[in-house]
N, C-alpha and C. Protein backbone atom coordinates (compact mmCIF):
# COMPACT_ATOMS: atom_id res chain seq x y z
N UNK A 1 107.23 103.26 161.70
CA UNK A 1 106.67 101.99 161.27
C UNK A 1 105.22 101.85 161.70
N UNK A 2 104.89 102.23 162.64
CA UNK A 2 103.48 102.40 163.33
C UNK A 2 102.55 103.18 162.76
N UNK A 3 102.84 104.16 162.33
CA UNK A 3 101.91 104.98 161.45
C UNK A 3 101.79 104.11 160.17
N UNK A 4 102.87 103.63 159.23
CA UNK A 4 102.52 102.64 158.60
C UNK A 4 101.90 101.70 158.12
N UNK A 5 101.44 101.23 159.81
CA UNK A 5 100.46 100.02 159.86
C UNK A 5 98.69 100.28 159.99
N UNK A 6 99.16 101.16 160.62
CA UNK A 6 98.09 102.07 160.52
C UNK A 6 97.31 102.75 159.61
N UNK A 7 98.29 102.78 158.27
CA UNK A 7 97.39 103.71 157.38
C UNK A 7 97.68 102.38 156.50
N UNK A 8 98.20 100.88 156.03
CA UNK A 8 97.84 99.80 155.87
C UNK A 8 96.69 99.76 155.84
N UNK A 9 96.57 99.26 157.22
CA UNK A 9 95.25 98.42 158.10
C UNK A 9 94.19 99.44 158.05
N UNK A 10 93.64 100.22 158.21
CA UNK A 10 93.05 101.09 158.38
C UNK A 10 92.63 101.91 157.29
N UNK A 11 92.05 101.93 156.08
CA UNK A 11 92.06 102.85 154.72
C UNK A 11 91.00 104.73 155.47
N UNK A 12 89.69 103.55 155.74
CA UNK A 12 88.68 104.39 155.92
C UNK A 12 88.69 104.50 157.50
N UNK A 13 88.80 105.72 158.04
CA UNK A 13 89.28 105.54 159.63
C UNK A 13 88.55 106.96 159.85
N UNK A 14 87.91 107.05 161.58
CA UNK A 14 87.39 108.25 161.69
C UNK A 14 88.38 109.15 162.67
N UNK A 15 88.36 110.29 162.68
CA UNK A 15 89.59 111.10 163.69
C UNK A 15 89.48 110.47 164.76
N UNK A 16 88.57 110.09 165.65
CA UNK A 16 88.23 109.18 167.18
C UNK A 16 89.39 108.20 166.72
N UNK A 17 88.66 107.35 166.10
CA UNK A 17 89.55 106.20 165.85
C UNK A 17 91.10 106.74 165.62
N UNK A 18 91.28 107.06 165.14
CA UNK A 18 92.68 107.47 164.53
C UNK A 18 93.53 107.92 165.72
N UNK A 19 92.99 108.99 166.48
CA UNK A 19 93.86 109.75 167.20
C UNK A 19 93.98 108.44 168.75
N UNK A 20 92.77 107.83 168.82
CA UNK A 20 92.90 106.36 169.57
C UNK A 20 94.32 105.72 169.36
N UNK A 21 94.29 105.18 168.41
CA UNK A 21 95.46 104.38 167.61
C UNK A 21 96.60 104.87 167.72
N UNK A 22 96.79 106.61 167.57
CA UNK A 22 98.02 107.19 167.47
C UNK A 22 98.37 107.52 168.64
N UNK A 23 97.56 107.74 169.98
CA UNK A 23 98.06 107.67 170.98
C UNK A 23 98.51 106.68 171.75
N UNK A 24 97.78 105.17 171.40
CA UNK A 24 98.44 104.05 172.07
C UNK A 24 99.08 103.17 171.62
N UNK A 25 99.67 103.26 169.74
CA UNK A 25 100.66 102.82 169.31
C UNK A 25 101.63 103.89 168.73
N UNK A 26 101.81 104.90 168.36
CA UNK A 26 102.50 105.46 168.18
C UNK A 26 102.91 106.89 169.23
N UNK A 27 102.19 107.50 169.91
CA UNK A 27 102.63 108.18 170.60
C UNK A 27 103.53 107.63 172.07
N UNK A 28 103.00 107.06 172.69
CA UNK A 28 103.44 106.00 173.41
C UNK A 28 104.95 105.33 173.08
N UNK A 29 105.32 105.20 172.19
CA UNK A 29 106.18 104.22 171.60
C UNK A 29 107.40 105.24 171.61
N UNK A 30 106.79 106.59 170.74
CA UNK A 30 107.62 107.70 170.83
C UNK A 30 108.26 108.65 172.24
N UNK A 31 107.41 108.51 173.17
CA UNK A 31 107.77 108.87 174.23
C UNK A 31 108.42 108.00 175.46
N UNK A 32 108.39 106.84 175.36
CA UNK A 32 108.88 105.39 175.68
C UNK A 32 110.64 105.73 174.86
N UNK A 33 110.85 105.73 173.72
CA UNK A 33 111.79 105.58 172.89
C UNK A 33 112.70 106.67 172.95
N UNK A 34 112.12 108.13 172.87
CA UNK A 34 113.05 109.04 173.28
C UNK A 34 113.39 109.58 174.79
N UNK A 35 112.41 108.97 175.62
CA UNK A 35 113.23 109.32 176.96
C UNK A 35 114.42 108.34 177.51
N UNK A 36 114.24 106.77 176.61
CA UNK A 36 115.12 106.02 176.73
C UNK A 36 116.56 105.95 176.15
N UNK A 37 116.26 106.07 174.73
CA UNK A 37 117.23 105.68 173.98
C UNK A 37 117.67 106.53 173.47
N UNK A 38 117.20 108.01 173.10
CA UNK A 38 117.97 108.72 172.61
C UNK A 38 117.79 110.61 173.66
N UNK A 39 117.69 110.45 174.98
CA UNK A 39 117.47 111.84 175.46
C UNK A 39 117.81 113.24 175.10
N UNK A 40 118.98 113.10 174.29
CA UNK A 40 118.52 114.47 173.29
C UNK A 40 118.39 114.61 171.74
N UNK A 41 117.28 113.59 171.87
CA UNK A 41 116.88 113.65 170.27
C UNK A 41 116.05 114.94 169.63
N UNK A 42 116.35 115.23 168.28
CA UNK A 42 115.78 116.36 167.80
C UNK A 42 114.49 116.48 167.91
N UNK A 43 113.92 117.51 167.91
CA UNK A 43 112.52 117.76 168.63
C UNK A 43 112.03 117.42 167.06
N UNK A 44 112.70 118.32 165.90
CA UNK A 44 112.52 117.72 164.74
C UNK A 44 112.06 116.78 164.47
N UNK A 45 112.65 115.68 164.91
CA UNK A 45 112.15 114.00 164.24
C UNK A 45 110.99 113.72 164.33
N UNK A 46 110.41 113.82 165.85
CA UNK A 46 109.39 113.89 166.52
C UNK A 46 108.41 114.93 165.84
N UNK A 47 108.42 116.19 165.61
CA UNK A 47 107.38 116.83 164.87
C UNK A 47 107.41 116.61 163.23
N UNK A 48 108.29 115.55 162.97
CA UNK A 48 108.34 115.13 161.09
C UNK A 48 107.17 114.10 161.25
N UNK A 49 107.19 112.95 162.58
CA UNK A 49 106.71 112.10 162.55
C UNK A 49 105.44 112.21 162.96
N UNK A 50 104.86 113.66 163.95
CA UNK A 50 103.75 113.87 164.25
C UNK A 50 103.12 114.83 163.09
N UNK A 51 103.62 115.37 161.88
CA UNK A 51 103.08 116.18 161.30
C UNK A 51 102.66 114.94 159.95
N UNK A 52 103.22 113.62 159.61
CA UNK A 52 103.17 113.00 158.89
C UNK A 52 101.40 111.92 159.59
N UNK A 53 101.63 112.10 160.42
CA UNK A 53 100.33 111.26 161.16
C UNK A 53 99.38 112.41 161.17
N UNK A 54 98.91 113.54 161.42
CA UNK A 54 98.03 114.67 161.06
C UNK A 54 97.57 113.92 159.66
N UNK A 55 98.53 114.04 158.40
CA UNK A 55 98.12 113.69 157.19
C UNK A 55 97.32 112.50 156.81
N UNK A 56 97.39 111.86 157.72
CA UNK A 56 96.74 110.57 157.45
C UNK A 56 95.36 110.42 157.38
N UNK A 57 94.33 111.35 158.34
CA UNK A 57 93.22 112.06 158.52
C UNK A 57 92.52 112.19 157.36
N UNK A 58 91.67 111.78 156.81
CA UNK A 58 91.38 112.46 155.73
C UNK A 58 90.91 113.97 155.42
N UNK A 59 89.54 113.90 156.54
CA UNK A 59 89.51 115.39 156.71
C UNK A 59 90.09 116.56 157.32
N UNK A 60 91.26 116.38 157.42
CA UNK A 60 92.45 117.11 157.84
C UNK A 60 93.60 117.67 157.10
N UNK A 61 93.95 116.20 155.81
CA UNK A 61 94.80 115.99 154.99
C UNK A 61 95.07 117.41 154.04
N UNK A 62 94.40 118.35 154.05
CA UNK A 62 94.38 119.39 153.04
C UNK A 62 94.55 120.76 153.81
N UNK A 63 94.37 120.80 154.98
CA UNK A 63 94.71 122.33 156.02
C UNK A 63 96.26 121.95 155.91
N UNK A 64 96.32 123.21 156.65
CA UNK A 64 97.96 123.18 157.07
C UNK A 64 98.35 122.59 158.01
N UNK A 65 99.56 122.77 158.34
CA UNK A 65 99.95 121.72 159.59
C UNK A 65 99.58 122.74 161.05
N UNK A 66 99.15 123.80 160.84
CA UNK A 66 99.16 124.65 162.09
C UNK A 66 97.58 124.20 162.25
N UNK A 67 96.98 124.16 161.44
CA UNK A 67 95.54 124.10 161.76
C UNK A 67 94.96 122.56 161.80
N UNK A 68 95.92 121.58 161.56
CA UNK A 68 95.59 120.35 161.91
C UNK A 68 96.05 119.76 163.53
N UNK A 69 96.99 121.07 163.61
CA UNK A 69 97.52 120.23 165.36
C UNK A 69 96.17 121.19 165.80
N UNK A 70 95.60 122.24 165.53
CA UNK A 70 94.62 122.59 166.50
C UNK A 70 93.51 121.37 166.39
């Protein structure tokens, strides 16, 4: 839902900004959430939801996912 709001609110956004945002509303939230509520959640979910926030980037949006986590 956080990435969501994010790419809402946010059309034209710079990587600073972005990776700002994704670390203190969505990464945060994610690591808060799975050490709590679900401790052996699929590592999966977590890299669906971090490979879907890469995309949001514009100048990122078109590499692969190996070369956007670098």
């Amino acid at each position: 839902m956080m990435l969501g709001i994010i790419k809402r609110n946010f059309e034209h956004i710079t990587r600073n900004c972005f990776v700002t945002l994704y670390k203190y509303l969505v990464r945060s939230h994610l690591e808060y959430a799975n050490s709590v509520w679900y401790p052996k959640m699929d590592v999966d979910k977590l890299e669906r939801v971090q490979k879907r926030a890469t995309q949001l980037i514009p100048e990122l949006s078109k590499k692969s996912y190996s070369d956007r986590l670098n």
